[in-house]
N, C-alpha and C. Protein backbone atom coordinates (compact mmCIF):
# COMPACT_ATOMS: atom_id res chain seq x y z
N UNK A 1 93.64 104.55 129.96
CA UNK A 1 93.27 103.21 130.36
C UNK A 1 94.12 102.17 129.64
N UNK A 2 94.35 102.33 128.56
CA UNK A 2 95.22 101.48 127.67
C UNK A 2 96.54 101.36 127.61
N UNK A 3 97.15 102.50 128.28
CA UNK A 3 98.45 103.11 128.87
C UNK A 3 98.61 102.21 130.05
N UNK A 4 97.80 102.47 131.10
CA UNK A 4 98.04 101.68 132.78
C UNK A 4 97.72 100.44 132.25
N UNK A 5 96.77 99.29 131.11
CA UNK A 5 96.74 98.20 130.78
C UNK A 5 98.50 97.56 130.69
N UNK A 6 98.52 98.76 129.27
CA UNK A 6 100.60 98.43 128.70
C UNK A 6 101.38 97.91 129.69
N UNK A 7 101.18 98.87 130.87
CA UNK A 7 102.52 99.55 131.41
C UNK A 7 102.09 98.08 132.17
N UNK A 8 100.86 97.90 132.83
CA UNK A 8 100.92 97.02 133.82
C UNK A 8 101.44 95.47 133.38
N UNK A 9 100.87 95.27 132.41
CA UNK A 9 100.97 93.95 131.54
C UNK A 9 102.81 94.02 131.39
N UNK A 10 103.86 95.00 130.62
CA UNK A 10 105.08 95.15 130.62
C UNK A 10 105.80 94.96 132.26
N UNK A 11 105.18 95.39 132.98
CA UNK A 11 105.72 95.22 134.49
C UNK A 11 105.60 93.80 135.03
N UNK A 12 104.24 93.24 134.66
CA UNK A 12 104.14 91.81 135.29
C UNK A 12 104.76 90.48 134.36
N UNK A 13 105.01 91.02 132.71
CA UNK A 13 106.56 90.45 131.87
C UNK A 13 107.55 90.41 132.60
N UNK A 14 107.90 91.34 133.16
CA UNK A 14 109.42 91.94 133.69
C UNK A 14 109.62 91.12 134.37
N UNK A 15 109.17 91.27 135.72
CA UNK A 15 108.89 90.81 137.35
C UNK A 15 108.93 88.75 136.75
N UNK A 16 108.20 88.44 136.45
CA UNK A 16 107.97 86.84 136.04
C UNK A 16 109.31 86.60 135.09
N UNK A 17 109.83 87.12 134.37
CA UNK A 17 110.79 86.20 133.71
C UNK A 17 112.04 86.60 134.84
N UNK A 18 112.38 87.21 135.77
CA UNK A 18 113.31 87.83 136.95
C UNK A 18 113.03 86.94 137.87
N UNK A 19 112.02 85.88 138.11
CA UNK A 19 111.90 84.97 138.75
C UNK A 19 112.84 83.54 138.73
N UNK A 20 113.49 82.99 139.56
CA UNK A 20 114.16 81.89 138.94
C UNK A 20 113.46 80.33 138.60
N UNK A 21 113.42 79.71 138.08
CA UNK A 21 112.96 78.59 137.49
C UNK A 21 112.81 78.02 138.73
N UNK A 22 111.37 77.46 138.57
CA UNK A 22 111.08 75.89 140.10
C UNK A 22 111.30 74.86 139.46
N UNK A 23 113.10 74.69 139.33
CA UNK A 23 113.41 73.22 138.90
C UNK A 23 114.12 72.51 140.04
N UNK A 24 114.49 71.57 139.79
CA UNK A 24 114.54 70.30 140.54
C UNK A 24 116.69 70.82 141.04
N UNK A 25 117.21 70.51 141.59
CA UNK A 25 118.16 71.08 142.37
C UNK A 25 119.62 69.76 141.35
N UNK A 26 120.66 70.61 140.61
CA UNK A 26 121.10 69.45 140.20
C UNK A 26 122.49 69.29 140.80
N UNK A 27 122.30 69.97 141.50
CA UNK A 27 124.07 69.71 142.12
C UNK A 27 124.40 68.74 142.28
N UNK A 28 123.07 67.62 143.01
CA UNK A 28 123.38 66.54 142.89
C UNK A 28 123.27 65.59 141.72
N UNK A 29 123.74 64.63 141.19
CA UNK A 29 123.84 64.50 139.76
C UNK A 29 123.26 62.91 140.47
N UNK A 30 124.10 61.62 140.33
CA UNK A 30 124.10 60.45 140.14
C UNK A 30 124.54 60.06 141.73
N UNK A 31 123.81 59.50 142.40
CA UNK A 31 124.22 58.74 143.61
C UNK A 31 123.60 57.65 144.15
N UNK A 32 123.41 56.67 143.02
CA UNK A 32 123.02 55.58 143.04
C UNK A 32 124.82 54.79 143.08
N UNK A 33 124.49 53.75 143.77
CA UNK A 33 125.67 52.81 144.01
C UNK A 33 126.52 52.16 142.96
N UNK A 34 126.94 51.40 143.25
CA UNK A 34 127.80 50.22 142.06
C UNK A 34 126.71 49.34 141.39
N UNK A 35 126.39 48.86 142.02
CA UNK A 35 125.06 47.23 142.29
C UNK A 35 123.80 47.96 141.30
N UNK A 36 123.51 48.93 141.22
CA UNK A 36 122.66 49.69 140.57
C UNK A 36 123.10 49.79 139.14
N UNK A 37 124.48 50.22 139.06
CA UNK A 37 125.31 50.43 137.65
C UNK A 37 125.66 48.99 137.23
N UNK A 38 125.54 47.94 137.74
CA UNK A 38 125.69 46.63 137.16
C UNK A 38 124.73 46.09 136.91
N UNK A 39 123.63 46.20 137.65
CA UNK A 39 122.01 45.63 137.33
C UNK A 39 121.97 46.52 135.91
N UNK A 40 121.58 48.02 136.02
CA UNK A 40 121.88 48.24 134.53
C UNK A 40 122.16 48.22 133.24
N UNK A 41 123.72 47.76 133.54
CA UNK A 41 124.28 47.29 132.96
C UNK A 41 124.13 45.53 132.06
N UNK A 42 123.52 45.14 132.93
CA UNK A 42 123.18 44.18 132.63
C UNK A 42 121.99 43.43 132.41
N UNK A 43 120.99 44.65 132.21
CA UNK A 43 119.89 44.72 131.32
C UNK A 43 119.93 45.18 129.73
N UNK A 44 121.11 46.14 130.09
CA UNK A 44 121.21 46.36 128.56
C UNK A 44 121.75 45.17 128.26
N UNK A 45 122.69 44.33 128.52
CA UNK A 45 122.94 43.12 127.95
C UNK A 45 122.24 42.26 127.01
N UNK A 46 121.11 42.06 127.95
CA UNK A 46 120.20 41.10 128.20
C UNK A 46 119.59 41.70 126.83
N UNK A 47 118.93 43.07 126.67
CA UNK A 47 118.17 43.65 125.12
C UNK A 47 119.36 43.47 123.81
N UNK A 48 120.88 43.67 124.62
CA UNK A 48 121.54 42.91 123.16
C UNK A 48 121.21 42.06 122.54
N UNK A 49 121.90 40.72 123.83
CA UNK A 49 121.63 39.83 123.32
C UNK A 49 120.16 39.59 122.74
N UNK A 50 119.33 39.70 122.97
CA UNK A 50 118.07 39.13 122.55
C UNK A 50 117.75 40.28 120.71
N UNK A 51 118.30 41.29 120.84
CA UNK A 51 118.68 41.94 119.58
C UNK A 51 119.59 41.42 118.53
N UNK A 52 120.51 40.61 118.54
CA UNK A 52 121.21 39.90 117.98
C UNK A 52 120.41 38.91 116.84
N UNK A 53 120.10 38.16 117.47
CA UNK A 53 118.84 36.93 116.60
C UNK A 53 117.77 37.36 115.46
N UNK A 54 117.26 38.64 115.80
CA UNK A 54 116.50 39.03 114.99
C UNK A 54 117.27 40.05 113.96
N UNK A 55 118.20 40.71 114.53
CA UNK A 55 118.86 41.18 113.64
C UNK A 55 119.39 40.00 112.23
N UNK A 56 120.47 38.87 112.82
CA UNK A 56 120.53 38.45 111.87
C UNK A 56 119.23 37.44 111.04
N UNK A 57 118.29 37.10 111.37
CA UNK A 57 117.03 37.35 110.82
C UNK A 57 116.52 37.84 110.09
N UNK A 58 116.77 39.31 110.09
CA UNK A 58 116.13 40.39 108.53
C UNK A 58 117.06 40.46 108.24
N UNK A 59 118.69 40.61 108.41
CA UNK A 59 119.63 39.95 107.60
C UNK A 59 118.97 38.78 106.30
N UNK A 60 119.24 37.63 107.08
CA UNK A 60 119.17 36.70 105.90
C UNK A 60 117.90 36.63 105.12
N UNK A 61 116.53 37.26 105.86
CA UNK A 61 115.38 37.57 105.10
C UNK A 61 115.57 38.43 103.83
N UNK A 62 116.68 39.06 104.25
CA UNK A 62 116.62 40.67 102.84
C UNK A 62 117.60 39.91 101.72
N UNK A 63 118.57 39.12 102.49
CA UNK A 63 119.04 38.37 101.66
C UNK A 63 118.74 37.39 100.76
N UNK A 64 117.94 36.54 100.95
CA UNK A 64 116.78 35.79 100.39
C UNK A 64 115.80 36.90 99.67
N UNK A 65 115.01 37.55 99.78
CA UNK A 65 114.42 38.49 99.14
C UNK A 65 115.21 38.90 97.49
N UNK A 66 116.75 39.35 98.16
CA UNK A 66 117.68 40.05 96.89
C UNK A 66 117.73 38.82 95.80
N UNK A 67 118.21 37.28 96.54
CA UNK A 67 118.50 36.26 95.73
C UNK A 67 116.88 36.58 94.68
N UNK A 68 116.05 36.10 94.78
CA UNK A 68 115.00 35.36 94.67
C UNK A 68 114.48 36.67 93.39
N UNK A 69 114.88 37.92 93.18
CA UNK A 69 114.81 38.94 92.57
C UNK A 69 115.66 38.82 91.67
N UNK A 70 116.90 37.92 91.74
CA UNK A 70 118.02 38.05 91.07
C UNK A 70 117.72 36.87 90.10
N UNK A 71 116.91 35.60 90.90
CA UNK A 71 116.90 34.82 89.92
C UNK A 71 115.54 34.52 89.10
N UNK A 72 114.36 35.93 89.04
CA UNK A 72 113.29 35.87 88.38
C UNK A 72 114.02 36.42 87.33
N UNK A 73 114.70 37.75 87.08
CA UNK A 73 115.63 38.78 86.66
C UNK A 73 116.51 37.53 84.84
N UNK A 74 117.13 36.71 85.91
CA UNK A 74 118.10 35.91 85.09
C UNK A 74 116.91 34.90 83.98
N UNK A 75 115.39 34.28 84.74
CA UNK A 75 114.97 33.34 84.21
C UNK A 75 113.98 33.93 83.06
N UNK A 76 113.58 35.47 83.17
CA UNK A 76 113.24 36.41 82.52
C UNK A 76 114.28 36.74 81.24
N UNK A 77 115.11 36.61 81.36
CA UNK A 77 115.88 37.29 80.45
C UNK A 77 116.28 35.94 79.66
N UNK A 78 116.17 34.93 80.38
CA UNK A 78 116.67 33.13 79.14
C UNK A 78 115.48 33.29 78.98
N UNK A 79 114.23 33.49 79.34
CA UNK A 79 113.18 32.55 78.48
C UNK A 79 112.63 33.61 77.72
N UNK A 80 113.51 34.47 77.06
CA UNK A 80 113.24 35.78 76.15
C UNK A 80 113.90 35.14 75.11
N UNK A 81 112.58 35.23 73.72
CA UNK A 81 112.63 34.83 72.61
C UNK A 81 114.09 35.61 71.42
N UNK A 82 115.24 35.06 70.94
CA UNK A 82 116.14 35.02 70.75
C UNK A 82 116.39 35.98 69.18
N UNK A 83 116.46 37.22 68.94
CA UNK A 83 116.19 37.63 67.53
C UNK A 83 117.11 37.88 66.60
């Protein structure tokens, strides 16, 4: 009984991976137009630009941050009693 279980279970392994995949057909790749690749295109733009501003933003935030560290650092170290 545990034999015809094996054998059957090893046969219906076999048979299923000998099956080919139900995927989607890719021969065809990309056949969307021009007008499609420029609209695209020009959305990513659009997330640049609007990426730009905030970028330099935490720019000058981290920059301000570094100053402002630099000059507790300096006012710490003058108003240290002289021995």
């Amino acid at each position: 009984m545990k034999t015809m279980r094996t054998t059957s279970l090893t046969l219906a392994m076999a048979l299923a991976s000998s099956v080919p995949a139900f995927a989607v057909d890719t021969a065809k790749t990309y056949s969307s137009g021009l007008l499609i690749g420029i609209f695209l295109a020009f959305c990513a733009l659009l997330v640049v630009v609007q990426l730009m501003p905030s970028v330099m933003l935490l720019i000058g935030f981290i920059k301000g941050l570094a100053r402002r560290t630099e000059a507790k650092a300096e006012v710490q170290v003058a108003g240290a009693p002289k021995s």
